[in-house]
Protein backbone atom coordinates (compact mmCIF):
# COMPACT_ATOMS: atom_id res chain seq x y z
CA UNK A 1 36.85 -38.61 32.57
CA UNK A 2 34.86 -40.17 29.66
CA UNK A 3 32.52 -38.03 27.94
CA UNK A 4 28.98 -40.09 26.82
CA UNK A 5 27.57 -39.52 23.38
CA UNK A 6 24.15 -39.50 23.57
CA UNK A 7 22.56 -40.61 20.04
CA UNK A 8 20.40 -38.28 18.19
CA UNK A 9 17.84 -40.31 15.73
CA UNK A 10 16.68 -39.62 12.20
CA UNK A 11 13.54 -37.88 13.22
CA UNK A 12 14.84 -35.53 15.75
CA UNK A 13 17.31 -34.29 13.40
CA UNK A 14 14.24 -33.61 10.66
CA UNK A 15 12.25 -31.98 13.19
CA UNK A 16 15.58 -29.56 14.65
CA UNK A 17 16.62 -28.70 10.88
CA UNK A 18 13.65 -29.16 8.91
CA UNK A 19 10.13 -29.10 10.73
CA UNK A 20 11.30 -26.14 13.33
CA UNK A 21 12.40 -23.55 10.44
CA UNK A 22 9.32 -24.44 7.87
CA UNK A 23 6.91 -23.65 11.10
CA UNK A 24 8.83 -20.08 11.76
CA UNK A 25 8.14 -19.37 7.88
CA UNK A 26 5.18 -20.47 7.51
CA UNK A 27 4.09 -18.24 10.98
CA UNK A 28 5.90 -15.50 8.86
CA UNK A 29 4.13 -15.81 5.77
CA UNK A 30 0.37 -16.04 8.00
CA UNK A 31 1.60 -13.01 9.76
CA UNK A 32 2.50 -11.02 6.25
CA UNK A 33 -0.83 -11.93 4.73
CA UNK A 34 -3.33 -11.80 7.06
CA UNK A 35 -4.44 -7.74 6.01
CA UNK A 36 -4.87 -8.93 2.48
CA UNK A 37 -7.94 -11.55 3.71
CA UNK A 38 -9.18 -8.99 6.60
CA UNK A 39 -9.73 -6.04 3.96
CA UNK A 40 -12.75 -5.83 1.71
CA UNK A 41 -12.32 -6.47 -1.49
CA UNK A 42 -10.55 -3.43 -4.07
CA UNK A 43 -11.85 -1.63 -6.82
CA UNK A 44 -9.78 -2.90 -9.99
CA UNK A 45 -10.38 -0.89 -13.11
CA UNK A 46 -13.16 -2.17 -15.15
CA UNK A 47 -15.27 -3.10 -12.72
CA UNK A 48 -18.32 -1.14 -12.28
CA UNK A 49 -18.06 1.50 -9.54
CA UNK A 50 -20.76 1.32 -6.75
CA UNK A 51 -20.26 4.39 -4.40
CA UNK A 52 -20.86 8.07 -4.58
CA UNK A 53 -18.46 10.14 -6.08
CA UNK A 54 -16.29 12.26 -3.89
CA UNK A 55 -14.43 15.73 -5.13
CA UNK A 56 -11.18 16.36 -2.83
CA UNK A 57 -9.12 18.83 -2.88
CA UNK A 58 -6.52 19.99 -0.71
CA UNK A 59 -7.75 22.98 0.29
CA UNK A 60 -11.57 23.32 0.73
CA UNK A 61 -11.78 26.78 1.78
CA UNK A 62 -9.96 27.59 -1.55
CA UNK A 63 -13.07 26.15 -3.57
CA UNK A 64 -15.38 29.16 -3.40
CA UNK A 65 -16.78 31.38 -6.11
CA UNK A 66 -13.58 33.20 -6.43
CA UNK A 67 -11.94 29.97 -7.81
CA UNK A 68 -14.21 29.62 -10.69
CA UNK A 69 -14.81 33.41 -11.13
CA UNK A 70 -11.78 34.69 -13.52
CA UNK A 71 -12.73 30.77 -15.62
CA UNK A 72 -16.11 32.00 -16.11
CA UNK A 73 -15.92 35.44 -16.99
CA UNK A 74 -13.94 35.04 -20.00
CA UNK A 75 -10.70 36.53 -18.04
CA UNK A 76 -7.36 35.25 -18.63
CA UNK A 77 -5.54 34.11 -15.98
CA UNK A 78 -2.32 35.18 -14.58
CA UNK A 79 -0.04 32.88 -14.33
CA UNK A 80 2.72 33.40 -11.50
CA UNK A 81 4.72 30.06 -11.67
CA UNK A 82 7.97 29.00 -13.94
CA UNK A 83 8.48 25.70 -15.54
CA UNK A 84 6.04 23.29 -15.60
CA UNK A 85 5.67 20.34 -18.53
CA UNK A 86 7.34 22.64 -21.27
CA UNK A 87 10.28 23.07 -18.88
CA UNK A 88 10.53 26.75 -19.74
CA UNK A 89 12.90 28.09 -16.46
């Protein structure tokens, strides 16, 4: 039984080790960065804002008069919670 050796040239060998794995990264790299040229364009600071300004807060319903009453009146608030940015526990 004689086994046959079949010879693989230079340019197979380039394209198995070398042209094959480039082709899966670059397909990975096109894949990775394809949201960054879909989405428009960010605000970066310094540039000139062009929209509407918009308040949020995470709890609307907690916005009424009663928020800004005790502010206005000249009352001083209670405060309920410990610790804060003095870290008095």
């Amino acid at each position: 039984m004689s086994a046959t050796v079949s010879a693989v040239t230079l340019v197979e060998t380039l394209l198995v080790f070398a042209a094959i794995p480039l082709a899966i990264y670059g397909a990975i790299a096109l894949l990775t960065l394809r949201e960054k040229f879909a989405k428009a364009p960010r605000y970066r600071p310094g540039q000139e804002w062009e929209h509407d300004p918009v308040w949020w807060t995470a709890n609307p319903a907690g916005l009424g008069s009663a928020h800004h009453g005790a502010a206005e009146s000249g009352a001083t608030p209670v405060h309920t919670a410990k610790g804060g940015a003095r870290g008095g526990w």
